[in-house]
C-alpha atoms as a PDB file:
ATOM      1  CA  UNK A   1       0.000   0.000   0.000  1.00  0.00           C
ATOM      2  CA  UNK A   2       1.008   3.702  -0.561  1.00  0.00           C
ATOM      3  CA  UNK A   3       2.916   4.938   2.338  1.00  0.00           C
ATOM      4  CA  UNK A   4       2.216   8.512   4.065  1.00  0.00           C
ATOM      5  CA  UNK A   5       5.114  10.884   5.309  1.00  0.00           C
ATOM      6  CA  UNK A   6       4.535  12.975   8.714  1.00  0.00           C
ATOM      7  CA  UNK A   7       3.351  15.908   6.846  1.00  0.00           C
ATOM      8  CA  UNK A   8       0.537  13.801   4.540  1.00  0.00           C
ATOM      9  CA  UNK A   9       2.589  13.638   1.819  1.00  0.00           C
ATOM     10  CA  UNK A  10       2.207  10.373  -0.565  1.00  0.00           C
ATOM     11  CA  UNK A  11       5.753   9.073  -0.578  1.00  0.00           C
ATOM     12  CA  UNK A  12       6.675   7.364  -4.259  1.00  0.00           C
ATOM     13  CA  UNK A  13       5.746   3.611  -4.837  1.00  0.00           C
ATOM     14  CA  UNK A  14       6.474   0.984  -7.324  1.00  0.00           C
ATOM     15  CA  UNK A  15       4.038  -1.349  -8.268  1.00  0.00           C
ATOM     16  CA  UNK A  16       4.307  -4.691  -9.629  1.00  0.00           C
ATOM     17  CA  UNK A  17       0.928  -6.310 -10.228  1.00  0.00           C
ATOM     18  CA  UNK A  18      -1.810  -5.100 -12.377  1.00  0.00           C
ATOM     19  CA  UNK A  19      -4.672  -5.325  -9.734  1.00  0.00           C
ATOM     20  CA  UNK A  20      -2.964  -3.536  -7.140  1.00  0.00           C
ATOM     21  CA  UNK A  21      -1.845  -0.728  -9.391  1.00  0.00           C
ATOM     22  CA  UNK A  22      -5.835  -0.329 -10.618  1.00  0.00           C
ATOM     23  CA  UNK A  23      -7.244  -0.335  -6.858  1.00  0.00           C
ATOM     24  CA  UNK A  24      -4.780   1.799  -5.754  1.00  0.00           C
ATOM     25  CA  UNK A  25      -5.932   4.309  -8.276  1.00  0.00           C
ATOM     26  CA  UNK A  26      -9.559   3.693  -8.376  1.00  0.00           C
ATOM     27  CA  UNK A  27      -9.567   4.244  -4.427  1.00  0.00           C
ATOM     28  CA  UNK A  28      -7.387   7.717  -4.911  1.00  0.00           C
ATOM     29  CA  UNK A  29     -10.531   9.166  -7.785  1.00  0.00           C
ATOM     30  CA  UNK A  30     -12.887   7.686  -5.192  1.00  0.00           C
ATOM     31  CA  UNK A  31     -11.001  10.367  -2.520  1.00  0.00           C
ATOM     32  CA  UNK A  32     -11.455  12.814  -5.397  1.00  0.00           C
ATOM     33  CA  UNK A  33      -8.002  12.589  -6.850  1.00  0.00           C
ATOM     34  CA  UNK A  34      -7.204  13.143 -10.757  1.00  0.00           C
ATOM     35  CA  UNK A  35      -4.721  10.920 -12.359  1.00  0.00           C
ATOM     36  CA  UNK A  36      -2.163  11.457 -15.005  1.00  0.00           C
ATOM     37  CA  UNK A  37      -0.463   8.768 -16.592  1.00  0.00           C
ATOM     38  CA  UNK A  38       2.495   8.549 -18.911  1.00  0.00           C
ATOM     39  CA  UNK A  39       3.151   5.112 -20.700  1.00  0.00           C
ATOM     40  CA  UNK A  40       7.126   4.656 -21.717  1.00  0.00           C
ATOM     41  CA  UNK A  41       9.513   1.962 -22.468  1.00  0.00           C
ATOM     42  CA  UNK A  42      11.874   3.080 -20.577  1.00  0.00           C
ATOM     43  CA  UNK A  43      15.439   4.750 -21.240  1.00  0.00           C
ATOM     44  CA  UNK A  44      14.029   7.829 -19.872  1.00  0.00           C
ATOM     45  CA  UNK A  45      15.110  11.190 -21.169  1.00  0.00           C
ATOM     46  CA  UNK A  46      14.068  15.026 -20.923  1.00  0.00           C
ATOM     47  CA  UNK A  47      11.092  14.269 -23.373  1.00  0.00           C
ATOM     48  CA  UNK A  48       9.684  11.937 -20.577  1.00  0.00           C
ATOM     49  CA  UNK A  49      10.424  14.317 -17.894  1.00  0.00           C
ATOM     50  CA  UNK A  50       8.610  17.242 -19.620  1.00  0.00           C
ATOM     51  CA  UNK A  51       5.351  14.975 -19.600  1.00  0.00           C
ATOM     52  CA  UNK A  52       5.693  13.945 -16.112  1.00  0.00           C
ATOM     53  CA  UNK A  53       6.469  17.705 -15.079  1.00  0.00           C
ATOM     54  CA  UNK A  54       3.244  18.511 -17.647  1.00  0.00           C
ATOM     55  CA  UNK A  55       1.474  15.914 -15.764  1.00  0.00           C
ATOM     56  CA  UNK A  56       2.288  16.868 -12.342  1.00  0.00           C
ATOM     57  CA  UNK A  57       0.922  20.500 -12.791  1.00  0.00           C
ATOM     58  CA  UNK A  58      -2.008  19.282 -13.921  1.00  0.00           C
ATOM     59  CA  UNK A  59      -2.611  16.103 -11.733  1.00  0.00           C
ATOM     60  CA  UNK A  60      -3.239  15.169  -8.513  1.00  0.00           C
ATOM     61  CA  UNK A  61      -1.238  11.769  -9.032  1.00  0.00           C
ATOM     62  CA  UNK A  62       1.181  11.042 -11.681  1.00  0.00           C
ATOM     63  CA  UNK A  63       1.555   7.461 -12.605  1.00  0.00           C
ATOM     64  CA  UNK A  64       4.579   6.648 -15.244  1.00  0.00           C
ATOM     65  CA  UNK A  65       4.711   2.762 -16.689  1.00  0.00           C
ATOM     66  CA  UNK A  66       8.297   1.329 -17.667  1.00  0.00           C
ATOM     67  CA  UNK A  67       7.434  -1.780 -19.425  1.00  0.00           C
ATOM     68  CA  UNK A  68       9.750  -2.448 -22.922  1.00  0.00           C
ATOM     69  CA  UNK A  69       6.812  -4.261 -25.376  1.00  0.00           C
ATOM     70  CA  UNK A  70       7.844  -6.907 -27.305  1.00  0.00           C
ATOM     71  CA  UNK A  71       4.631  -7.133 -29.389  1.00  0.00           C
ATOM     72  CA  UNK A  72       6.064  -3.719 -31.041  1.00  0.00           C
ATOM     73  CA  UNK A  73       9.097  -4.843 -31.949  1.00  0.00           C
ATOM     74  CA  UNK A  74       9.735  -6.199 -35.264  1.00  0.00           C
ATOM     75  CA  UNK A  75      12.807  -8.113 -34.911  1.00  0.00           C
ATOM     76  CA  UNK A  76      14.325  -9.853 -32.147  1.00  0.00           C
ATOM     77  CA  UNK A  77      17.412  -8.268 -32.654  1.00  0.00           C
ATOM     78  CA  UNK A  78      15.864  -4.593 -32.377  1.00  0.00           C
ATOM     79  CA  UNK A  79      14.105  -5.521 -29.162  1.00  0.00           C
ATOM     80  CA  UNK A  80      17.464  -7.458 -27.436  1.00  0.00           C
ATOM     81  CA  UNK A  81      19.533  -4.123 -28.482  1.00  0.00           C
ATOM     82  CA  UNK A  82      16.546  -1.528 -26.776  1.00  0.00           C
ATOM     83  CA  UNK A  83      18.374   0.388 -23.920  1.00  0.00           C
ATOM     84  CA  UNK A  84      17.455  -0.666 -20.261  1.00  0.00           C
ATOM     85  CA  UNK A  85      18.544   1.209 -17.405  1.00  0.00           C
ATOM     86  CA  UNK A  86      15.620   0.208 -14.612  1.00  0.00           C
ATOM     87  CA  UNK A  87      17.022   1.449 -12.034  1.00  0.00           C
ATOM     88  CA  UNK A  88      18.197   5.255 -13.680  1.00  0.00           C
ATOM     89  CA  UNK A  89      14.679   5.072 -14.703  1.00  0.00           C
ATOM     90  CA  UNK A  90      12.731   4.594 -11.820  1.00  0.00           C
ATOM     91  CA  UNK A  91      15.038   7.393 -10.285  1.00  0.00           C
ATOM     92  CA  UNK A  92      14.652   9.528 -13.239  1.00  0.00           C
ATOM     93  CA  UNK A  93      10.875   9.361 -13.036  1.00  0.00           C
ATOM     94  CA  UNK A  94      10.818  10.085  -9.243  1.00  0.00           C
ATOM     95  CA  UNK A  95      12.634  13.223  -9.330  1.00  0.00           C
ATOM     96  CA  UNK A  96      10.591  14.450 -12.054  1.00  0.00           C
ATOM     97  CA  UNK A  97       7.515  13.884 -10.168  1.00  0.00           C
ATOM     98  CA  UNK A  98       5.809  10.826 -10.744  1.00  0.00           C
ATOM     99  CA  UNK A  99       4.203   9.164  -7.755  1.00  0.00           C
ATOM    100  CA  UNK A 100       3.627   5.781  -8.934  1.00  0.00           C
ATOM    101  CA  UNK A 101       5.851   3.911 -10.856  1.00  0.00           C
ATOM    102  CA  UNK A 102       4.804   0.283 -12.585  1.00  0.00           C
ATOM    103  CA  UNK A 103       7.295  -1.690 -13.276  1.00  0.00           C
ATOM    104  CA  UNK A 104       5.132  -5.525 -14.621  1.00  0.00           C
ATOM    105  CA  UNK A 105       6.881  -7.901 -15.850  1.00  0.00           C
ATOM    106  CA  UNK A 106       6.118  -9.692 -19.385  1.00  0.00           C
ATOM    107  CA  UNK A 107       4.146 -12.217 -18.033  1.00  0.00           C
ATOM    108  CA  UNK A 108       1.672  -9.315 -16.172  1.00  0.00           C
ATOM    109  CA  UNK A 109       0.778  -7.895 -19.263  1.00  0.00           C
ATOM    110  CA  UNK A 110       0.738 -10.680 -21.452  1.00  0.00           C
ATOM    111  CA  UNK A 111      -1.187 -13.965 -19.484  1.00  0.00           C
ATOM    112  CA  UNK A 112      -0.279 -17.179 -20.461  1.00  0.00           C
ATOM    113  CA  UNK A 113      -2.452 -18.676 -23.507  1.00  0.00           C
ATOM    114  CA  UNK A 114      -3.044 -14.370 -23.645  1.00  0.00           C
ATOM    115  CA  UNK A 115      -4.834 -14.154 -27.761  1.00  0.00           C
ATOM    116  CA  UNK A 116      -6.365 -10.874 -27.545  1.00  0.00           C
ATOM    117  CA  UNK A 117      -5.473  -8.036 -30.029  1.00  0.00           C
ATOM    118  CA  UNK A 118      -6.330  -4.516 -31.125  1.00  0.00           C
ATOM    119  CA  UNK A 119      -6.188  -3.340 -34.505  1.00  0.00           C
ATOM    120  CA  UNK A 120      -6.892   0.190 -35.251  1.00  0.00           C
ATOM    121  CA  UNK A 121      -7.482   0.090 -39.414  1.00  0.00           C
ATOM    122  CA  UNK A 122      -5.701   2.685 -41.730  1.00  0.00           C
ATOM    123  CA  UNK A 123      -3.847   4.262 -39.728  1.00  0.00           C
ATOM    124  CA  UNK A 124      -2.214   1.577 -39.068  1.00  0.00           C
ATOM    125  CA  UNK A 125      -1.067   0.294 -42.597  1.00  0.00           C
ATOM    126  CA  UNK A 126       0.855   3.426 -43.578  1.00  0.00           C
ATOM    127  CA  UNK A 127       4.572   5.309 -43.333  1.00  0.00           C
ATOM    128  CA  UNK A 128       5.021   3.470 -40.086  1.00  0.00           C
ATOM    129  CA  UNK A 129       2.558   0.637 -40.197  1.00  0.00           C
ATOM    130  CA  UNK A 130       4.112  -0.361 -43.702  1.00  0.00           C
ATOM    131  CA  UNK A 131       7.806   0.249 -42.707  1.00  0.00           C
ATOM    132  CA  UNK A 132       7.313  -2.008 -39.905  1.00  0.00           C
ATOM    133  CA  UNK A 133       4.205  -4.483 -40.123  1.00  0.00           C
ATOM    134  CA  UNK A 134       2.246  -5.564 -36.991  1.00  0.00           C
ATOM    135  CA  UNK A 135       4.003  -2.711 -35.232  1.00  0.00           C
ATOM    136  CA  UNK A 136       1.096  -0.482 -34.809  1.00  0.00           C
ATOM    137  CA  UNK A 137      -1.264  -3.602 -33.499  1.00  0.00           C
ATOM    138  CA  UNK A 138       1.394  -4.084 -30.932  1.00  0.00           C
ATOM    139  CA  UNK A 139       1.305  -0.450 -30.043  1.00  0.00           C
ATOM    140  CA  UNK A 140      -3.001  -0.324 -30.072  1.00  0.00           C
ATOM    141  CA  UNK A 141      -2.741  -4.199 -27.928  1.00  0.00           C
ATOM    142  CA  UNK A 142      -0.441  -2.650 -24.993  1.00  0.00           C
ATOM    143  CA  UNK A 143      -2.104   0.745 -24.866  1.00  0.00           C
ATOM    144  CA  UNK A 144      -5.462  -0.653 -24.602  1.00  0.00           C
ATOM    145  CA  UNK A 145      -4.516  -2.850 -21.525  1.00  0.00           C
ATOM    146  CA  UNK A 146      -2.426  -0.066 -19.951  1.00  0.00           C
ATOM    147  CA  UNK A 147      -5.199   2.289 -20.163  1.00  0.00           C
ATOM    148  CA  UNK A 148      -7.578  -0.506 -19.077  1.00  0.00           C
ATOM    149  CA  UNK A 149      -5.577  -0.752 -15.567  1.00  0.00           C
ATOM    150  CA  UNK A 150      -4.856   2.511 -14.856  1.00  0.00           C
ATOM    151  CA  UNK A 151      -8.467   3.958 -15.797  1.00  0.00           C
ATOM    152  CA  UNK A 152      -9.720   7.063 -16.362  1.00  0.00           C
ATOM    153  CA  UNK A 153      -6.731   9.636 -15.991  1.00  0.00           C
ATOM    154  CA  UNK A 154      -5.033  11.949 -18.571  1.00  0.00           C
ATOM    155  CA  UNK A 155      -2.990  10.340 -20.697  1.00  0.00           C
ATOM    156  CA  UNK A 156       0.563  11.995 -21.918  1.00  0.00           C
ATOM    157  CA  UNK A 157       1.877  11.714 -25.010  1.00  0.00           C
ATOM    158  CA  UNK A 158       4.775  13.174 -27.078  1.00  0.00           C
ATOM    159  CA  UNK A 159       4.483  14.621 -30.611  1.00  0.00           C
ATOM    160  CA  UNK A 160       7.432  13.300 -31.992  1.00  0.00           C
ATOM    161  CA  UNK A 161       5.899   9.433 -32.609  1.00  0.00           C
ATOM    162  CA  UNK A 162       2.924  11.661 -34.623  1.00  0.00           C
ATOM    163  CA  UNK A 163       1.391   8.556 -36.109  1.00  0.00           C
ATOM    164  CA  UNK A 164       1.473   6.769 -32.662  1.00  0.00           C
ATOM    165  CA  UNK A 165      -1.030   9.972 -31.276  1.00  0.00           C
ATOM    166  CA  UNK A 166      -2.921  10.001 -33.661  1.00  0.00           C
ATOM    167  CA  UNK A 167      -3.578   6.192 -33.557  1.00  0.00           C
ATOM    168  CA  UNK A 168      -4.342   6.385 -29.634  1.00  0.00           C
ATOM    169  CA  UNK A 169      -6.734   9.094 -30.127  1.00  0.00           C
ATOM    170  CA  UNK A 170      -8.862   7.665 -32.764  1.00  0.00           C
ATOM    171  CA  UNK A 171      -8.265   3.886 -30.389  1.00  0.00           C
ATOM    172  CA  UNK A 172      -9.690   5.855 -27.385  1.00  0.00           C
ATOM    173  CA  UNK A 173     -12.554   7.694 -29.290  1.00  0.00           C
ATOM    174  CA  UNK A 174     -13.745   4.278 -31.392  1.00  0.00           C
ATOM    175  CA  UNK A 175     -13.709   2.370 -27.491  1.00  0.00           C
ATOM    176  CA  UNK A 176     -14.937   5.540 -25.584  1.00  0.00           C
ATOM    177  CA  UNK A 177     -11.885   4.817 -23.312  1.00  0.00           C
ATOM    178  CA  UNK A 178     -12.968   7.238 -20.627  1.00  0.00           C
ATOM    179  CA  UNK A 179      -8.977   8.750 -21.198  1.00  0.00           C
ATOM    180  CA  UNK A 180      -8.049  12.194 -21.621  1.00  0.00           C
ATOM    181  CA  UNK A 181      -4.806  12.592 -24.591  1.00  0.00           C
ATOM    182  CA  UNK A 182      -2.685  14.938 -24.004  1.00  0.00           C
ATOM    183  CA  UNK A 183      -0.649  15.610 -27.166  1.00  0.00           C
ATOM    184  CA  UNK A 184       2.691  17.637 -25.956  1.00  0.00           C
ATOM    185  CA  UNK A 185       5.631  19.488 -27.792  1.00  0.00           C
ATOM    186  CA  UNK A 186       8.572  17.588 -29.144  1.00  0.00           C
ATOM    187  CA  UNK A 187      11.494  18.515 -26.704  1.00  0.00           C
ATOM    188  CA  UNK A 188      14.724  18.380 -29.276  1.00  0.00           C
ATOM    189  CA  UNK A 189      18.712  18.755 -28.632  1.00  0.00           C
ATOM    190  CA  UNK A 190      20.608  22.165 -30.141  1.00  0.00           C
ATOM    191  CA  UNK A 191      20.778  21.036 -33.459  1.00  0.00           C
ATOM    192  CA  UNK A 192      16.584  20.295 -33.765  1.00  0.00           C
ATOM    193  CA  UNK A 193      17.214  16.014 -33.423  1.00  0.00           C
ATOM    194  CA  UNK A 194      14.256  14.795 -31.267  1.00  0.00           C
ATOM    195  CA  UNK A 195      15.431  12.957 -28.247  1.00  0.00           C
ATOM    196  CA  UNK A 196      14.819   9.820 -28.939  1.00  0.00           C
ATOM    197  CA  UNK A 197      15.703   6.858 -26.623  1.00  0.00           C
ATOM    198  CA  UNK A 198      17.018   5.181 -29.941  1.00  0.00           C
ATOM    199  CA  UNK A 199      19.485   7.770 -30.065  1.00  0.00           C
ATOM    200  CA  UNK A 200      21.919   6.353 -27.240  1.00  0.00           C
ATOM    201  CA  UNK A 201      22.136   3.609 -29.809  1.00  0.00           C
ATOM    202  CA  UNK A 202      23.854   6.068 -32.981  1.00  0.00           C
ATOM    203  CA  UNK A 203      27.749   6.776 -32.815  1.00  0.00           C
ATOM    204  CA  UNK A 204      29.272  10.060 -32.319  1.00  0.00           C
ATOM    205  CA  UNK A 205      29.375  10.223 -36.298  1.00  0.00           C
ATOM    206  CA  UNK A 206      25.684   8.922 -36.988  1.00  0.00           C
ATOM    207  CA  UNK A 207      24.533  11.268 -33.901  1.00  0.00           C
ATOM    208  CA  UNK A 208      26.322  14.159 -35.859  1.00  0.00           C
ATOM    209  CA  UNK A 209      24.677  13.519 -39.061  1.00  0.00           C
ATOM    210  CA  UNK A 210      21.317  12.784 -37.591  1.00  0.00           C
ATOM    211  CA  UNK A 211      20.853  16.092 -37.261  1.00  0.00           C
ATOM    212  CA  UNK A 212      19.784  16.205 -41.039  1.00  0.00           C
ATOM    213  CA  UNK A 213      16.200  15.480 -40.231  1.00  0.00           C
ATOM    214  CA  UNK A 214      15.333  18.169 -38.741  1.00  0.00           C
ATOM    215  CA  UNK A 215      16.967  20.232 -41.243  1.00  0.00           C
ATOM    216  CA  UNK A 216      15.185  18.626 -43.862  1.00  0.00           C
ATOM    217  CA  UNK A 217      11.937  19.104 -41.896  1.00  0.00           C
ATOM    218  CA  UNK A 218      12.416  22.760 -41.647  1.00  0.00           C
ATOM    219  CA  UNK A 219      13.467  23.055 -45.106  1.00  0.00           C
ATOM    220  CA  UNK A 220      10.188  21.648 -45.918  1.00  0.00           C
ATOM    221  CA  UNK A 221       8.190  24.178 -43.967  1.00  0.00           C
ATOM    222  CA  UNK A 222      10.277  27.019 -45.277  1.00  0.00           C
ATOM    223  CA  UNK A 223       8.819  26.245 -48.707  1.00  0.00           C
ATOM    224  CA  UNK A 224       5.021  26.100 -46.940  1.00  0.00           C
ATOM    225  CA  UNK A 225       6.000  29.357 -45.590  1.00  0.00           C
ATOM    226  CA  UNK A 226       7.117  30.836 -48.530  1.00  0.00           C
ATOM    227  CA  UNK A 227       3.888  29.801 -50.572  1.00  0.00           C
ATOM    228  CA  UNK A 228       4.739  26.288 -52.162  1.00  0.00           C
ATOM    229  CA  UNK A 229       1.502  24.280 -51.995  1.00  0.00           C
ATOM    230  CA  UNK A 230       2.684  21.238 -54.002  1.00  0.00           C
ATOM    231  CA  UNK A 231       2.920  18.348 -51.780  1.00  0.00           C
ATOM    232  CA  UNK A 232       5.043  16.744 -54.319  1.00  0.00           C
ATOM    233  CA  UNK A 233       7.494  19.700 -54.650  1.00  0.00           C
ATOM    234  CA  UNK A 234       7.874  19.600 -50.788  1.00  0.00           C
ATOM    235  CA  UNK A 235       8.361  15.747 -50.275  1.00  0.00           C
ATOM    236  CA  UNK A 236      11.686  15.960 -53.312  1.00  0.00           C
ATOM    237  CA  UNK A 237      13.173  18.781 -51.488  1.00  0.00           C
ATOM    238  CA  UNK A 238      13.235  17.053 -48.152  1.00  0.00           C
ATOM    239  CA  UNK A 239      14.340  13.729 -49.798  1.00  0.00           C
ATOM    240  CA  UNK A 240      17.316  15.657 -51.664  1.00  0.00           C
ATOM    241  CA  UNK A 241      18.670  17.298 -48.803  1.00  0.00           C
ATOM    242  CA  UNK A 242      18.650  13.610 -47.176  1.00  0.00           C
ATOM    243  CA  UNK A 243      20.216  11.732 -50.435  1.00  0.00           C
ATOM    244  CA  UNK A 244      23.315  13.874 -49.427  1.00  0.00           C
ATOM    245  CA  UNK A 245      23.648  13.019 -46.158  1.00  0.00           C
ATOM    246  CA  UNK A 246      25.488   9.425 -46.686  1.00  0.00           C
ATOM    247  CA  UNK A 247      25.173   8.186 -43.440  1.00  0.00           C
ATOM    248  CA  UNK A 248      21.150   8.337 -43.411  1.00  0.00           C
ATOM    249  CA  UNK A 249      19.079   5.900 -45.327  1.00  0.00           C
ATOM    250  CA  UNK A 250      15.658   7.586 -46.471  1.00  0.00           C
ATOM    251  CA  UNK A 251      12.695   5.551 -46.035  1.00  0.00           C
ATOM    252  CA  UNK A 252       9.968   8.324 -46.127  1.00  0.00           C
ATOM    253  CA  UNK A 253       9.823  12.185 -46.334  1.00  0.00           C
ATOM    254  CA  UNK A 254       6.135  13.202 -46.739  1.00  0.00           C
ATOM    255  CA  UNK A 255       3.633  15.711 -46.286  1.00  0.00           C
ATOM    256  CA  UNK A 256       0.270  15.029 -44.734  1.00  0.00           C
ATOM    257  CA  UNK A 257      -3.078  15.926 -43.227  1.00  0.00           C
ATOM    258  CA  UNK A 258      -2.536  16.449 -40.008  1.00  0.00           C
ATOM    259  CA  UNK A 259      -6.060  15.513 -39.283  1.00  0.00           C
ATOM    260  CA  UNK A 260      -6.067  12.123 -40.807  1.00  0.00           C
ATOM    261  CA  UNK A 261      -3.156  11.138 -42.744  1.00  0.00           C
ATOM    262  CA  UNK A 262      -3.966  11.872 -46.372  1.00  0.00           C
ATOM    263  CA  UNK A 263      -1.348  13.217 -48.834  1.00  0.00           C
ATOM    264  CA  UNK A 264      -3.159  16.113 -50.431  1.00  0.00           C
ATOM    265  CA  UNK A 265      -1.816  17.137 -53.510  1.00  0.00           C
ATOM    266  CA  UNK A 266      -2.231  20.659 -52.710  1.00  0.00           C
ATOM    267  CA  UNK A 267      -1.666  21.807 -49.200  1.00  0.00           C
ATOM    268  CA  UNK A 268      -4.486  23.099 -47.100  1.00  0.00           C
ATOM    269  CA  UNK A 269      -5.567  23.845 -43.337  1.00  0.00           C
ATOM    270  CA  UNK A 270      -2.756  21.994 -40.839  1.00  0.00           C
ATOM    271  CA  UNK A 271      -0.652  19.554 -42.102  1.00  0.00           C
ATOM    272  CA  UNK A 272       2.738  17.494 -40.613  1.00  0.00           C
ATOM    273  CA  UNK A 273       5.856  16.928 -42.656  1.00  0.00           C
ATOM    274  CA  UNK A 274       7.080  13.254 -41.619  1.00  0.00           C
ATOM    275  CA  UNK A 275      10.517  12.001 -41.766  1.00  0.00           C
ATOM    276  CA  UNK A 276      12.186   8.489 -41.191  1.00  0.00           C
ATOM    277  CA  UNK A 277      15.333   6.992 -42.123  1.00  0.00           C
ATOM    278  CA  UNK A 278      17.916   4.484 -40.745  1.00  0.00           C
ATOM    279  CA  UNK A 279      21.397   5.611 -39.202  1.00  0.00           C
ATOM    280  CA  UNK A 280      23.550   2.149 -39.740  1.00  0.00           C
ATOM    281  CA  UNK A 281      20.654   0.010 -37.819  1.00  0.00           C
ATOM    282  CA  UNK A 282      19.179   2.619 -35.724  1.00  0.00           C
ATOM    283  CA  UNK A 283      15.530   3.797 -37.394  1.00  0.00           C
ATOM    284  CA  UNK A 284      15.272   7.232 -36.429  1.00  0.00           C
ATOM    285  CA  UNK A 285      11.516   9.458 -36.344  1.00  0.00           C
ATOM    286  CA  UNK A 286      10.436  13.095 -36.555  1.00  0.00           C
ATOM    287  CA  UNK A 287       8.081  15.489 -37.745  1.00  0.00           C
ATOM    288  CA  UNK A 288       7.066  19.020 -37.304  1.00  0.00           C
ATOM    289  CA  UNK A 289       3.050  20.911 -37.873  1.00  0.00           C
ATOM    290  CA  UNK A 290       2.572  23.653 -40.150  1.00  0.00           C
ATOM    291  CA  UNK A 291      -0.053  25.691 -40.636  1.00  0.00           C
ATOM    292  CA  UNK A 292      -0.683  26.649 -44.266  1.00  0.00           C
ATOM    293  CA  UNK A 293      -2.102  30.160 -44.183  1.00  0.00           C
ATOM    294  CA  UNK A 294      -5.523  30.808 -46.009  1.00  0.00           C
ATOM    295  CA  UNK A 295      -4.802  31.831 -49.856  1.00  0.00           C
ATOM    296  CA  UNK A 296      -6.263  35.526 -50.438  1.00  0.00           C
ATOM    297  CA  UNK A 297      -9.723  35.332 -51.767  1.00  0.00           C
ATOM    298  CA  UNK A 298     -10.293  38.788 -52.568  1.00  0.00           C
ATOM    299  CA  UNK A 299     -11.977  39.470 -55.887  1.00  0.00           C
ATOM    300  CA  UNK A 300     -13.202  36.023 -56.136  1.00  0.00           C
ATOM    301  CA  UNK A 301     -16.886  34.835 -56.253  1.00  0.00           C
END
């Protein structure tokens, strides 16, 4: 059970079990408590700290999960290689605030004889969802039990894995999870890379010319800015500036709604640029929003 300091404070706990993590939080909303709760795999960095610091001025209790899914993972090898630092975590998550900590183990969150899947259609099949198949199901599966034991709470998420948000909003509005999404700014390094806990993976040469994404992203919405409106003219530029960095492998530069994920030939209303590509075998993610400004209409009937 949660233990209580002289002055009524709630010290920090770490929970194992399912069950006791879900009474212990159903019996804090039933003293009037609000809950936030940040989902991670661990390797914790500032990006997870700004959530839980987002979360704790906004929350009466901040919960943070540490549990590295293998269901997401599309090769052994890029699960076995995932950074795991338990212990820097848990520490990590305390001193930015979180209150509860759980911690399950494999078995926890996936039963024995466990058959049970989510699939959240479209969204799932593209950029992402085609670069790495059954990742996205994996993603929708572990969410939907996660959310199922911690109940209703605000949930805090990170724009830089843009596809993953949007996925958990449309899973929690299809279910009518009763879960708050909080969607929060990407928190980069000096050069514009989003941390990433991928990136302790990428030598000092890979980590230097990583930076090219972000570049190529802001390139991107440069040409937005300045009036392009092409989709097609927008994507080549990004993928050009990427074809000469020779450490990065392209797999996608595009331009989309940011609404739901179509690729519009001519820009309109709020869209994202997307980039991925591969650092030797470290898959790297970003994107940025734009807002393309409203054409002028004058004259016209």
């Amino acid at each position: 059970m949660t233990t209580t300091s002289n002055a009524g404070v709630i010290a920090p706990e770490i929970i194992e079990g399912a069950e006791e993590l879900s009474s212990v939080l159903e019996a804090a909303r039933m003293r009037g408590a609000t809950i936030g709760f940040i989902p991670t795999m661990g390797a914790l960095h500032q990006g997870h700290t700004s959530l839980i610091g987002r979360a704790r001025a906004e929350c009466y209790h901040v919960v943070v999960s540490i549990f590295v899914n293998p269901t997401q993972f599309n090769s052994q090898n890029d699960f076995d290689k995932y950074p795991r630092d338990i212990d820097f975590d848990i520490e990590t998550a305390f001193e930015a605030g979180a209150d509860y900590i759980f911690v399950p183990s494999v078995q926890e969150m996936y039963p024995k004889d466990s058959a049970s899947k989510v699939v959240v259609p479209n969204i799932s099949s593209i950029f992402e969802g085609e670069s790495r198949p059954g990742h996205f199901e994996g993603v929708a599966t572990i969410v939907t039990k996660l959310f199922s034991i911690v109940g209703r709470c605000k949930a805090y998420f990170g724009e830089k894995d843009f596809q993953q948000l949007q996925l958990v909003r449309r899973l929690v509005a299809d279910l009518h999870l009763p879960i708050e999404i909080i969607a929060c700014p990407t928190v980069r390094e000096e050069d514009g890379l989003a941390l990433s806990s991928r990136n302790q993976r990428l030598s000092l040469d890979e980590r230097y010319a990583a930076g090219i994404l972000f570049h190529a992203l802001t390139q991107g919405r440069i040409l937005i800015e300045q009036g392009e409106r092409s989709r097609q003219v927008i994507e080549a530029k990004m993928q050009e500036i990427l074809s000469n960095e020779p450490m990065a492998t392209l797999d996608y530069a595009s331009v989309i709604s940011a609404d739901n994920f179509l690729q519009l030939d001519t820009l309109a209303g709020e869209v994202r640029l997307l980039i991925a590509a591969n650092f030797g075998d470290v898959r790297l993610i970003d994107n940025i929003g734009v807002t393309v400004p409203m054409e002028n209409q004058k004259g016209q009937q």
